[in-house]
PDB file of N, CA and C in Angstrom:
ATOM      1  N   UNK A   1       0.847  -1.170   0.000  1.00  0.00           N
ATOM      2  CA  UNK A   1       0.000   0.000   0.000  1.00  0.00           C
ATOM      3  C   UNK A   1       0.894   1.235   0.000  1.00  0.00           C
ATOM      4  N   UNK A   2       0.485   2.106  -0.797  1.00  0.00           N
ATOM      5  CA  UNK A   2       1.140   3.110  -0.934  1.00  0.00           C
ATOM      6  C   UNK A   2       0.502   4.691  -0.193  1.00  0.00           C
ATOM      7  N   UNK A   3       0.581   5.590   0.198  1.00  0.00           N
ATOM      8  CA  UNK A   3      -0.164   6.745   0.253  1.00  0.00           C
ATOM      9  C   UNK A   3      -0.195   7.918  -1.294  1.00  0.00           C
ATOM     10  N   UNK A   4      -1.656   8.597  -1.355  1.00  0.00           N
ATOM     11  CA  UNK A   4      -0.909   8.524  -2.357  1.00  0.00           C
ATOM     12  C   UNK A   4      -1.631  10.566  -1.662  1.00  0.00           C
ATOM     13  N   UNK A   5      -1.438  11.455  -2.415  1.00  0.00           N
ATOM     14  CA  UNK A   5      -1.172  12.881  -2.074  1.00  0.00           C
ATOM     15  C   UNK A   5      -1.819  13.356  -2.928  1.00  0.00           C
ATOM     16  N   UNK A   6      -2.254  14.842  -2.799  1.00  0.00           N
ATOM     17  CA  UNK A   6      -3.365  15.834  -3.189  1.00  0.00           C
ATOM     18  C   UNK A   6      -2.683  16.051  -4.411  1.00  0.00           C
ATOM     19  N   UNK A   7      -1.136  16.148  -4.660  1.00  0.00           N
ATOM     20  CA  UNK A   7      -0.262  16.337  -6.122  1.00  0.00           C
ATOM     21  C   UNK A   7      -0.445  15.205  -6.927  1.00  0.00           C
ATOM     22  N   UNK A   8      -0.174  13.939  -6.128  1.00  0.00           N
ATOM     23  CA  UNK A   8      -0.702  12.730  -6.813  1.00  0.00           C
ATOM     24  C   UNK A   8      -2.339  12.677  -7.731  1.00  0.00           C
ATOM     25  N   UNK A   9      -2.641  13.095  -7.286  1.00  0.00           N
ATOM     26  CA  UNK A   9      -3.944  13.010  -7.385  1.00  0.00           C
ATOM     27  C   UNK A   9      -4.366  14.257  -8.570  1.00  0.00           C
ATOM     28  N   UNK A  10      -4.007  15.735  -8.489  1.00  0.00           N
ATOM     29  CA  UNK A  10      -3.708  16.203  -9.372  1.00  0.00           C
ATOM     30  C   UNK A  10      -3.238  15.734 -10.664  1.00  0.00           C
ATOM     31  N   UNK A  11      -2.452  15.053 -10.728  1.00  0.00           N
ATOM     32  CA  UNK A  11      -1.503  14.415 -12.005  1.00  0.00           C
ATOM     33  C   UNK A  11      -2.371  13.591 -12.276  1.00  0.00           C
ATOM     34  N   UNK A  12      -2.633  12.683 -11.886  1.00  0.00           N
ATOM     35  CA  UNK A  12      -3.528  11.596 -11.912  1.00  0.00           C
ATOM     36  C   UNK A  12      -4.833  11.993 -12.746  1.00  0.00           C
ATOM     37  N   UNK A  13      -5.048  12.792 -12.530  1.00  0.00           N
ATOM     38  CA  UNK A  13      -6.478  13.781 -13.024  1.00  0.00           C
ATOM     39  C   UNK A  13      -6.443  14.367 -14.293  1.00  0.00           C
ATOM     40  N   UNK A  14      -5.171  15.214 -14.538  1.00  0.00           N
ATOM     41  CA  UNK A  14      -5.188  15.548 -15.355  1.00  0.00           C
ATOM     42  C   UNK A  14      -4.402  14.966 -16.880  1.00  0.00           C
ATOM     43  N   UNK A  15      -3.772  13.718 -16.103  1.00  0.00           N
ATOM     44  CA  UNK A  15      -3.824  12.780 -17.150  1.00  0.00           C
ATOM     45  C   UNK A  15      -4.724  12.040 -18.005  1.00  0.00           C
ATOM     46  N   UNK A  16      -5.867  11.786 -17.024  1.00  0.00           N
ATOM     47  CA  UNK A  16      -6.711  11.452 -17.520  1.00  0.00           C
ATOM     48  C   UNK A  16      -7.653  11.879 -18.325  1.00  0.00           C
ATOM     49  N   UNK A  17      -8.110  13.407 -17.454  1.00  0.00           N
ATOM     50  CA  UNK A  17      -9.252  14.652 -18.285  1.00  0.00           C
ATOM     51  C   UNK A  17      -8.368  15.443 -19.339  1.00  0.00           C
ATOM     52  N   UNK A  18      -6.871  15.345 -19.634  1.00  0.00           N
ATOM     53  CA  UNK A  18      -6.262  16.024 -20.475  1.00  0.00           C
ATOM     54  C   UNK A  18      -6.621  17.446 -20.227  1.00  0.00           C
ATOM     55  N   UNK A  19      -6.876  17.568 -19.050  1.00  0.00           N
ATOM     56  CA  UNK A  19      -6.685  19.158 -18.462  1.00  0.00           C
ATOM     57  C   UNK A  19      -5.053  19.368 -18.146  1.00  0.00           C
ATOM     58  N   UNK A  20      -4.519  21.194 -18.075  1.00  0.00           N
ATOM     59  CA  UNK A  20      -4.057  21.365 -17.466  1.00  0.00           C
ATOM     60  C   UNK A  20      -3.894  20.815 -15.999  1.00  0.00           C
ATOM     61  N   UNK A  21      -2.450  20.667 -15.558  1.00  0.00           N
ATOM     62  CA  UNK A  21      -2.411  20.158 -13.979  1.00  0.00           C
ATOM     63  C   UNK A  21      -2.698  21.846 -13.556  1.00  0.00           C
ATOM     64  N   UNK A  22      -2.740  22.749 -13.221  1.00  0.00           N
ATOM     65  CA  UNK A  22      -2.798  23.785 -12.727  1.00  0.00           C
ATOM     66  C   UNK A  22      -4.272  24.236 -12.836  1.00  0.00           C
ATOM     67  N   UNK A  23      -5.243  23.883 -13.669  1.00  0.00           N
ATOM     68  CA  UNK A  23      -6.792  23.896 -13.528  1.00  0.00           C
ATOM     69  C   UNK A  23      -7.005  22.604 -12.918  1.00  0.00           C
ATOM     70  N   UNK A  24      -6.755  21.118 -13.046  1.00  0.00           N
ATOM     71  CA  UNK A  24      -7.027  19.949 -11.900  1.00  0.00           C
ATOM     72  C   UNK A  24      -7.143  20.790 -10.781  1.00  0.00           C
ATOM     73  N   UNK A  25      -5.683  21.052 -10.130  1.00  0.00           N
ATOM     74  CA  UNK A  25      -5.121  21.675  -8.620  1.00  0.00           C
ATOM     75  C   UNK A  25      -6.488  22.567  -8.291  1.00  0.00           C
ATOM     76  N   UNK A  26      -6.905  23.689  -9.079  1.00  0.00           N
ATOM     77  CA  UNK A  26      -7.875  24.780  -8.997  1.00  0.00           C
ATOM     78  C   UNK A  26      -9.293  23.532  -8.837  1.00  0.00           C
ATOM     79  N   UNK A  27      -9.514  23.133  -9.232  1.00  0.00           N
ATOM     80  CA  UNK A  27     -10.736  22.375  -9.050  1.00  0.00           C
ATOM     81  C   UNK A  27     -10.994  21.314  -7.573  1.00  0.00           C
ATOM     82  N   UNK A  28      -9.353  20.738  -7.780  1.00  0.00           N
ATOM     83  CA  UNK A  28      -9.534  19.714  -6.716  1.00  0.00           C
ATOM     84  C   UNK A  28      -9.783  20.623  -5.384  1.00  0.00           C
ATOM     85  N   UNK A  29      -8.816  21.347  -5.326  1.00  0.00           N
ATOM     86  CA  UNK A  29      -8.803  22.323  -4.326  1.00  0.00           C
ATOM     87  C   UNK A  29     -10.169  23.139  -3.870  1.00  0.00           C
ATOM     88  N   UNK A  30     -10.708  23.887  -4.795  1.00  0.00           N
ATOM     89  CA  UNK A  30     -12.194  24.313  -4.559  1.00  0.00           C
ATOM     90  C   UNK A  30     -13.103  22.709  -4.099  1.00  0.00           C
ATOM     91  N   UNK A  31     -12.852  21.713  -4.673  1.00  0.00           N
ATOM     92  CA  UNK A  31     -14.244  20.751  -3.800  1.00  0.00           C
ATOM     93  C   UNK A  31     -13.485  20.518  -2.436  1.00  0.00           C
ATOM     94  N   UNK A  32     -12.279  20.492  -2.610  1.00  0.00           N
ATOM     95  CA  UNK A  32     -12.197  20.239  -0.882  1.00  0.00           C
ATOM     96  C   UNK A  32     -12.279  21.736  -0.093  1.00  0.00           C
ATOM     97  N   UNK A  33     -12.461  22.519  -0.259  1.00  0.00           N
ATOM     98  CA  UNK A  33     -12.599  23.632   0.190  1.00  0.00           C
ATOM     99  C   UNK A  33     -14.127  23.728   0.349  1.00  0.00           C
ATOM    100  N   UNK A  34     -14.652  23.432  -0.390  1.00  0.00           N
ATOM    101  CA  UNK A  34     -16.462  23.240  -0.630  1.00  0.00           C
ATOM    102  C   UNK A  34     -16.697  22.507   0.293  1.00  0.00           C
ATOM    103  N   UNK A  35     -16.144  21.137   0.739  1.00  0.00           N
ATOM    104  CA  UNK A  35     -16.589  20.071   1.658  1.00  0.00           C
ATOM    105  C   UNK A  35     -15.916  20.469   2.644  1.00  0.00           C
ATOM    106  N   UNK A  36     -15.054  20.933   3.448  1.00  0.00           N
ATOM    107  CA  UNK A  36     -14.720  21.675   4.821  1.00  0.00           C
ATOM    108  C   UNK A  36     -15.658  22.989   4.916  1.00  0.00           C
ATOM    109  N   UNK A  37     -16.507  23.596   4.079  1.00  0.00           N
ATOM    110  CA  UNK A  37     -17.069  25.043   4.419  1.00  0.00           C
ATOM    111  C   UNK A  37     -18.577  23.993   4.872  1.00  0.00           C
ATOM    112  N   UNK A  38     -19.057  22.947   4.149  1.00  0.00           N
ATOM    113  CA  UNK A  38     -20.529  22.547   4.394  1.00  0.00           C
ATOM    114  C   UNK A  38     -20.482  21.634   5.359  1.00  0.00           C
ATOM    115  N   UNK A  39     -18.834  21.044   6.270  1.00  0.00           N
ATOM    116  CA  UNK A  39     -19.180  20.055   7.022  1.00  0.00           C
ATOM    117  C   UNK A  39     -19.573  21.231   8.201  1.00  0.00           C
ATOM    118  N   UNK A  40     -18.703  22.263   8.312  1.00  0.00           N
ATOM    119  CA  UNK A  40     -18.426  23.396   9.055  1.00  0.00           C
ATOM    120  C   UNK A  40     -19.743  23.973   9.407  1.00  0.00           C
ATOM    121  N   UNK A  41     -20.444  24.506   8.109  1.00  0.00           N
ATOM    122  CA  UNK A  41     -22.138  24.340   8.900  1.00  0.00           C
ATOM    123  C   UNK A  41     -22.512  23.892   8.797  1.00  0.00           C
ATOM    124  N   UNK A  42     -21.980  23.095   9.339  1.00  0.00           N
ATOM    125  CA  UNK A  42     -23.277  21.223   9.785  1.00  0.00           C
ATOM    126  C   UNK A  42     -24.035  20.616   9.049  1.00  0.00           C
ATOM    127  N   UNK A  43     -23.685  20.986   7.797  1.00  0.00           N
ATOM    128  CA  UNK A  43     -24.489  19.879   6.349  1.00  0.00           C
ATOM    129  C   UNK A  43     -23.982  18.686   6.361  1.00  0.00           C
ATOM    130  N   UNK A  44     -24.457  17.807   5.900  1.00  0.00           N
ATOM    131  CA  UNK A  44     -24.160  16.358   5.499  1.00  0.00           C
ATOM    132  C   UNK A  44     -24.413  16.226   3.819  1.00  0.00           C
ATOM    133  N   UNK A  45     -22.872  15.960   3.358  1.00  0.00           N
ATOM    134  CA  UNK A  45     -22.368  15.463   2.129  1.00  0.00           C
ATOM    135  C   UNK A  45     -22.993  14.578   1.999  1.00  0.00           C
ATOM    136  N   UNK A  46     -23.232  14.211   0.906  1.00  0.00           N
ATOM    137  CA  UNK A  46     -23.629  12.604   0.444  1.00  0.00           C
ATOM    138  C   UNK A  46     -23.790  12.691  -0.895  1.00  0.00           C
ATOM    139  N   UNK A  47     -22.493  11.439  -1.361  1.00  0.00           N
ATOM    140  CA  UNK A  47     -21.919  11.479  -2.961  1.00  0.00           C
ATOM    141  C   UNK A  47     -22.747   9.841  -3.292  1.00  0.00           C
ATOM    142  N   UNK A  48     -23.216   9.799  -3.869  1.00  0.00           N
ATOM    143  CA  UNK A  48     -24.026   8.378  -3.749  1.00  0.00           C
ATOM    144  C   UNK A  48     -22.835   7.493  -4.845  1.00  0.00           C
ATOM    145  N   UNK A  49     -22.786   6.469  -4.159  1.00  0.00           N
ATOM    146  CA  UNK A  49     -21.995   5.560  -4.544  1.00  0.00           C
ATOM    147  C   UNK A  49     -20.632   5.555  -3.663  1.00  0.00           C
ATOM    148  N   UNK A  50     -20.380   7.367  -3.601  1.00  0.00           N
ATOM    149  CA  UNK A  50     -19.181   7.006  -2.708  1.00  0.00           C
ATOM    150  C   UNK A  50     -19.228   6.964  -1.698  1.00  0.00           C
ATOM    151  N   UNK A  51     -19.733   7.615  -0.791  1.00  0.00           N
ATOM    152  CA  UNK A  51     -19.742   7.853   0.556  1.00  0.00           C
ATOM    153  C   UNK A  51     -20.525   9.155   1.552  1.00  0.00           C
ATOM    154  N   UNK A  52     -20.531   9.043   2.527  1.00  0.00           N
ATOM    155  CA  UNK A  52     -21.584  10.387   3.527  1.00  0.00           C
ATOM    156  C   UNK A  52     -20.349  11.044   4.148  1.00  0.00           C
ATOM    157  N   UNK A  53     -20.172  11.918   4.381  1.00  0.00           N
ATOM    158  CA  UNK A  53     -19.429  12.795   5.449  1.00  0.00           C
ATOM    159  C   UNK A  53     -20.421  13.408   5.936  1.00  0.00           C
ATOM    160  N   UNK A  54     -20.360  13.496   7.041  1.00  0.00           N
ATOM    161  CA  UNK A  54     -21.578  14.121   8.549  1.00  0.00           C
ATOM    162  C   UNK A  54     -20.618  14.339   9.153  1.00  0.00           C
ATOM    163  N   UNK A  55     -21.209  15.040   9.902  1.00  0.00           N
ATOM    164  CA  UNK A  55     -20.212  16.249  11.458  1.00  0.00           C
ATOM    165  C   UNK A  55     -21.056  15.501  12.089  1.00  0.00           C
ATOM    166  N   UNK A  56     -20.443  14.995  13.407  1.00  0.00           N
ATOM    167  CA  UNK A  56     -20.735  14.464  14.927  1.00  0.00           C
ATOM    168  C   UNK A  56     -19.967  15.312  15.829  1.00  0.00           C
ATOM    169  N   UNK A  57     -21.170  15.953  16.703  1.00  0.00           N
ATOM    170  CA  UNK A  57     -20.669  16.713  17.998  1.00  0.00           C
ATOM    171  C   UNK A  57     -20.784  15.823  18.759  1.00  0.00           C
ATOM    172  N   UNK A  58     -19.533  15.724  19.558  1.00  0.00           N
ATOM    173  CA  UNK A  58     -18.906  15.064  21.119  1.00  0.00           C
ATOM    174  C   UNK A  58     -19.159  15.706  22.233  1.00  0.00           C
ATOM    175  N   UNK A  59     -19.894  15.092  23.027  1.00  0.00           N
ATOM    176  CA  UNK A  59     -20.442  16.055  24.401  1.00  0.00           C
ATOM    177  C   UNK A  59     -18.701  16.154  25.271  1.00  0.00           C
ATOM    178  N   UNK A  60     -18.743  17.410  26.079  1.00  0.00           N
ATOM    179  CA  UNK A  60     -17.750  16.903  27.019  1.00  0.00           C
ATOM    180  C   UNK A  60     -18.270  15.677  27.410  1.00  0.00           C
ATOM    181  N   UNK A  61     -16.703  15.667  28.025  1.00  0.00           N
ATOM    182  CA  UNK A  61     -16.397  14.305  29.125  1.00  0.00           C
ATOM    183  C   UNK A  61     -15.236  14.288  30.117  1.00  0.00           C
ATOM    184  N   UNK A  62     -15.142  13.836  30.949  1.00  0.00           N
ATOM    185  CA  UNK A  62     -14.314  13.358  31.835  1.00  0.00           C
ATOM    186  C   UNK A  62     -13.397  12.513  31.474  1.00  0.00           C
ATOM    187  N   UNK A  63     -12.069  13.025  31.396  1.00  0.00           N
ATOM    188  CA  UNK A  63     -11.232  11.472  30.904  1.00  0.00           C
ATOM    189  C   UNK A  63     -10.123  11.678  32.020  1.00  0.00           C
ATOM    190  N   UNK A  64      -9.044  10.274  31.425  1.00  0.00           N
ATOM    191  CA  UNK A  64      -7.937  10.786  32.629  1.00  0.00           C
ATOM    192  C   UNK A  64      -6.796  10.664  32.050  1.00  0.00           C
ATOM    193  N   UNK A  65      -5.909  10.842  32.501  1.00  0.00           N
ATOM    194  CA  UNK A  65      -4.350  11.315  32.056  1.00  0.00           C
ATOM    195  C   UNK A  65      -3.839  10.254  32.498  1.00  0.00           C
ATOM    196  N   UNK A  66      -3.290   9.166  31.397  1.00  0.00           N
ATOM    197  CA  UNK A  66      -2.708   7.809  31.703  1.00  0.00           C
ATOM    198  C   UNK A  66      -1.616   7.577  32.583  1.00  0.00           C
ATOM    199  N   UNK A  67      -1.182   8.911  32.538  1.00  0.00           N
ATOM    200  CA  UNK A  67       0.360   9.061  33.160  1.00  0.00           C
ATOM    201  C   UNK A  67       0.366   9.088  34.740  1.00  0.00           C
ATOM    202  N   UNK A  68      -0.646  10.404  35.134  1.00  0.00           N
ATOM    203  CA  UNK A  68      -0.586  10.714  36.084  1.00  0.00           C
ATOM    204  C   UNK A  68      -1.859  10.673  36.997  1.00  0.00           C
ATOM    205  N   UNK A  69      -2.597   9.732  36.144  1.00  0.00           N
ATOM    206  CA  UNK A  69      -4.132   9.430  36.780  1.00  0.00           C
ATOM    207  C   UNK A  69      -5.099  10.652  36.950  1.00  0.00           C
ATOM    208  N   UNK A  70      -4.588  11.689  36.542  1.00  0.00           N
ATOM    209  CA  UNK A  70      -5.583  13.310  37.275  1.00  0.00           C
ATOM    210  C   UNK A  70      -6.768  12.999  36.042  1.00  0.00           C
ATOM    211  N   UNK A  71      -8.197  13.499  36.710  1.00  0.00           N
ATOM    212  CA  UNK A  71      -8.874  13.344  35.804  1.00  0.00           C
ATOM    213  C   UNK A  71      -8.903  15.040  35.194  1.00  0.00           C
ATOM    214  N   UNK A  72      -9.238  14.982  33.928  1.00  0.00           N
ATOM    215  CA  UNK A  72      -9.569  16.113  33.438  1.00  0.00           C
ATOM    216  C   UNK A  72     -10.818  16.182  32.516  1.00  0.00           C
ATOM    217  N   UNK A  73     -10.897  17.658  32.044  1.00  0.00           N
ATOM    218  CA  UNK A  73     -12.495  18.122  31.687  1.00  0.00           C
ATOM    219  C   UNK A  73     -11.754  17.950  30.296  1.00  0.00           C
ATOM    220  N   UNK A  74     -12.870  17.223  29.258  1.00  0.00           N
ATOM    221  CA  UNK A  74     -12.082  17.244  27.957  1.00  0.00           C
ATOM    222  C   UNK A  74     -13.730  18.057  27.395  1.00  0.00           C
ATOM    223  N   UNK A  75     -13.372  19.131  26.406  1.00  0.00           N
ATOM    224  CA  UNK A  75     -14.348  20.102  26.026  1.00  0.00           C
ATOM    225  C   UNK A  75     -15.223  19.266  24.376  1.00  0.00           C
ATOM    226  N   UNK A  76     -16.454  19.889  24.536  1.00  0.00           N
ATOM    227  CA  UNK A  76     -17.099  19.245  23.185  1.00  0.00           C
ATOM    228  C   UNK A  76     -16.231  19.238  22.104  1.00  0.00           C
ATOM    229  N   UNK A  77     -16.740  18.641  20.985  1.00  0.00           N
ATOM    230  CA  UNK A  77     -15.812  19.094  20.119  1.00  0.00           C
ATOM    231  C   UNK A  77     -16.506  18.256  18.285  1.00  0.00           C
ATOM    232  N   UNK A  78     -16.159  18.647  17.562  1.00  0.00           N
ATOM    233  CA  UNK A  78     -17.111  18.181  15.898  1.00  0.00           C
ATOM    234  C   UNK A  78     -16.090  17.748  15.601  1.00  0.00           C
ATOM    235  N   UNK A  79     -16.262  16.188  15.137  1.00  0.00           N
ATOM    236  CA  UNK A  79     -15.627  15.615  14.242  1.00  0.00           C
ATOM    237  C   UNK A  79     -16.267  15.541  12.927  1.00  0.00           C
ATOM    238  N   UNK A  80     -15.274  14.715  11.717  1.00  0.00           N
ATOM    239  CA  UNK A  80     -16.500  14.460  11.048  1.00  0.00           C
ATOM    240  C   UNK A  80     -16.202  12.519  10.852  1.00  0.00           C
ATOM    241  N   UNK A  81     -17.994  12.139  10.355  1.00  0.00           N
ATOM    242  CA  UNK A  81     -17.819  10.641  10.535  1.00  0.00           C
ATOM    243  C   UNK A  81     -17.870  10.086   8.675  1.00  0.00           C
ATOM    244  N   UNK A  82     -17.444   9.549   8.055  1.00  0.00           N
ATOM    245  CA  UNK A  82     -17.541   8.967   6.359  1.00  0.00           C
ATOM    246  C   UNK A  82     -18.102   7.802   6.744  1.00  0.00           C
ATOM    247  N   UNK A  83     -19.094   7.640   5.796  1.00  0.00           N
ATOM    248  CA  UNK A  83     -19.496   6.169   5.810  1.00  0.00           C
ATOM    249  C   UNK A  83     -19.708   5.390   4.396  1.00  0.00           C
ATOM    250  N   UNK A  84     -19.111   4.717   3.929  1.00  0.00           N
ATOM    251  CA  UNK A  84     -18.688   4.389   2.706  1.00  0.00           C
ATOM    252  C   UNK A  84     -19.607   4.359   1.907  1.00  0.00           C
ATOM    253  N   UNK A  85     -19.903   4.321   0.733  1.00  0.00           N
ATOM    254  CA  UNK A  85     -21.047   4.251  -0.342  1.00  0.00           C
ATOM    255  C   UNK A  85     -21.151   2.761  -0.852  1.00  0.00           C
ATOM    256  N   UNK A  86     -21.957   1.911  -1.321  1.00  0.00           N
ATOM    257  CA  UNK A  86     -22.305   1.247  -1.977  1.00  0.00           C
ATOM    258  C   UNK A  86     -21.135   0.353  -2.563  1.00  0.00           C
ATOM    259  N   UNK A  87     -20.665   1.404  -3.978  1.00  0.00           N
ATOM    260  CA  UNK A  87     -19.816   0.996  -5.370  1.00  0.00           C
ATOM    261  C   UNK A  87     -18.342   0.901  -4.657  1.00  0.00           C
ATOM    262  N   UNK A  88     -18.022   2.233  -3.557  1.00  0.00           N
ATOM    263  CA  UNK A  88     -16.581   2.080  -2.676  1.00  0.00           C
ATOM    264  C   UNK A  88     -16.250   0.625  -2.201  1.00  0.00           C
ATOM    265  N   UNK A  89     -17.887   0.661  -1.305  1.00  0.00           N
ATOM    266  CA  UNK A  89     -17.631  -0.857  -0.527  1.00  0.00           C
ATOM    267  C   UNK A  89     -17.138  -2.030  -1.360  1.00  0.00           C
ATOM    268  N   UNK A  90     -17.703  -2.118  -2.744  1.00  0.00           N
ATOM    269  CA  UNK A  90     -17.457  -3.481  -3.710  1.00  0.00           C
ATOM    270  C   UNK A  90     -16.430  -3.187  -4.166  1.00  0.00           C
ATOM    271  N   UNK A  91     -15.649  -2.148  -4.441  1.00  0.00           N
ATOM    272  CA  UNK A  91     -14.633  -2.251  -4.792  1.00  0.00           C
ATOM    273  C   UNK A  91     -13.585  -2.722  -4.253  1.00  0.00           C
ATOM    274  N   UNK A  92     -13.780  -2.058  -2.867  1.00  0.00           N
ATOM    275  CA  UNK A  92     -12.602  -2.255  -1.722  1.00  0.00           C
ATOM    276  C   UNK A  92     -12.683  -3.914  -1.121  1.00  0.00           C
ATOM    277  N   UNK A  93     -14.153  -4.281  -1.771  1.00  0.00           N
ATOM    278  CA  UNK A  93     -14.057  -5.708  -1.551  1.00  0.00           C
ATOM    279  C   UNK A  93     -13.730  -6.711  -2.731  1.00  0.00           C
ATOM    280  N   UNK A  94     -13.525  -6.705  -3.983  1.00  0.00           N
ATOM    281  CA  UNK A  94     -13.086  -6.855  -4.924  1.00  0.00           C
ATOM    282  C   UNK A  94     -11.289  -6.587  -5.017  1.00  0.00           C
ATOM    283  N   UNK A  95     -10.884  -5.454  -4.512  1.00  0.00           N
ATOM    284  CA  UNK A  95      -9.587  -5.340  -4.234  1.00  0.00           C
ATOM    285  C   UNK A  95      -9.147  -6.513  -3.108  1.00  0.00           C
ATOM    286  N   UNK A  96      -9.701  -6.456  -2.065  1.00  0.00           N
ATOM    287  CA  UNK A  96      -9.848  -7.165  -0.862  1.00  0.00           C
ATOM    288  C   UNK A  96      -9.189  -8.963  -1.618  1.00  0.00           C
ATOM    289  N   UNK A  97     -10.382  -9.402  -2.562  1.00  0.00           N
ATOM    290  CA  UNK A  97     -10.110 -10.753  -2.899  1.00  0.00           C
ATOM    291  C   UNK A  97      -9.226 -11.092  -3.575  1.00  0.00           C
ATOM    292  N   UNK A  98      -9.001 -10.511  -4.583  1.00  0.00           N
ATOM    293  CA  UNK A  98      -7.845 -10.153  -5.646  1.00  0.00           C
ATOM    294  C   UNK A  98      -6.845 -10.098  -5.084  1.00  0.00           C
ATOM    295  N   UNK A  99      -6.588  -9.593  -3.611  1.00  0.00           N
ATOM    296  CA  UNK A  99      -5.277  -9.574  -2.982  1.00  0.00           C
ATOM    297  C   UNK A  99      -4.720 -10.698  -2.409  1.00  0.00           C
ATOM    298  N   UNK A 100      -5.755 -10.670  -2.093  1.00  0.00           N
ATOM    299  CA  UNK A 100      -5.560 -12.215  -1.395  1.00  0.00           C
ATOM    300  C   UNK A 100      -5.591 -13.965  -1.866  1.00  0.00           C
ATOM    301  N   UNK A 101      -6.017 -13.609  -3.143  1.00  0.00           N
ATOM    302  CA  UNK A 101      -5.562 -14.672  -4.408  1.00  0.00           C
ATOM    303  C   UNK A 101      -4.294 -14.524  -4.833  1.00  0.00           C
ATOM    304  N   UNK A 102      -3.460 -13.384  -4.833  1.00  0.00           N
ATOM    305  CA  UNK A 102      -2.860 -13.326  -5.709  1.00  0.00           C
ATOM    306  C   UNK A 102      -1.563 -13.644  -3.987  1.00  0.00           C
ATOM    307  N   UNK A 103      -1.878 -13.370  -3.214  1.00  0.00           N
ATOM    308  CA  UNK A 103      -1.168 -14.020  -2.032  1.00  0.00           C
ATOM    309  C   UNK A 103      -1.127 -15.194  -1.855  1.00  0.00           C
ATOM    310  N   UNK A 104      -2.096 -16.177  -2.209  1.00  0.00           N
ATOM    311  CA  UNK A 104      -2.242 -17.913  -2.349  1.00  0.00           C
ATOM    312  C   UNK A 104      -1.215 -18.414  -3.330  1.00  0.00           C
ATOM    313  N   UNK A 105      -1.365 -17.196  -4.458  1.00  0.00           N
ATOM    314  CA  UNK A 105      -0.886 -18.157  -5.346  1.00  0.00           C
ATOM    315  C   UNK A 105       0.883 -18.004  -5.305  1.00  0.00           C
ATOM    316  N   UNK A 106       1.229 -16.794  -4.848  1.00  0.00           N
ATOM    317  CA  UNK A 106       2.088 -16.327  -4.333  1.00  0.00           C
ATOM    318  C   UNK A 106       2.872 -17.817  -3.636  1.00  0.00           C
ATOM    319  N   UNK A 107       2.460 -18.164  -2.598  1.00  0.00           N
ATOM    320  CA  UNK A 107       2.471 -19.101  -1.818  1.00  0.00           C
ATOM    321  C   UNK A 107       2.635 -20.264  -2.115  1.00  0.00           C
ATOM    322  N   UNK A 108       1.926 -20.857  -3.631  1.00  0.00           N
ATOM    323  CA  UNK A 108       1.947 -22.115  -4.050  1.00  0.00           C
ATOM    324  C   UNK A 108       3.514 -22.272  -4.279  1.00  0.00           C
TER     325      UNK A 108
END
C-alpha cells in the first residue's frame, strides 16, 4: 500500500481529463474547500456511490491522564464521521479478494 497525495492526485487527473495540472489543482482544491465550508455548517455530504461525510458533535467528558491518573475536563468538540457508499464498498471488496488470491498463489 502506498499513500498517495493531493499532487498525486492532481496528475492523476489531469492525465486522464487532459486538463491542465494547474486547472485539476484549482478544481480539486475548490471541492475540498467546498466540503470543509458545508461540514463546518453542519451539512451532510452525500456522494451516492461514494460515501456520507456528517459532522458528529462530542459532548464533554471526563477522561484521565494515563500518566498521572488526574482526571480532566475534555471540552465538546465536531468531528467528522464517512461512511462508505455502496460501489466504494465493492470495490474495496473486490480489491480485498484479488489480494488475497494473488497471495495464495504467491504461496503455491
Amino acid at each position: 500500500m502506498r499513500t498517495i497525495t493531493k499532487r498525486d492526485l492532481v496528475q492523476l487527473i489531469a492525465e486522464k481529463t487532459n486538463v491542465q495540472q494547474q486547472k485539476a489543482k484549482e478544481v480539486i482544491q475548490g471541492f475540498l474547500d467546498e466540503i470543509i465550508t458545508e461540514l463546518a455548517n453542519g451539512n451532510r455530504l452525500e456522494f451516492r456511490d461514494f460515501g456520507v461525510f456528517e459532522p458528529r458533535k462530542k459532548a464533554p467528558r471526563l477522561a484521565r491522564n494515563p500518566r498521572t491518573g488526574e482526571k480532566i475536563q475534555v471540552p465538546n468538540k465536531v468531528t467528522v464521521k464517512f461512511k462508505a457508499g455502496r460501489l466504494m464498498k465493492e470495490k474495496l471488496q473486490d480489491a480485498e479478494v484479488s489480494e488475497s488470491d494473488n497471495e495464495s498463489q504467491a504461496a503455491s
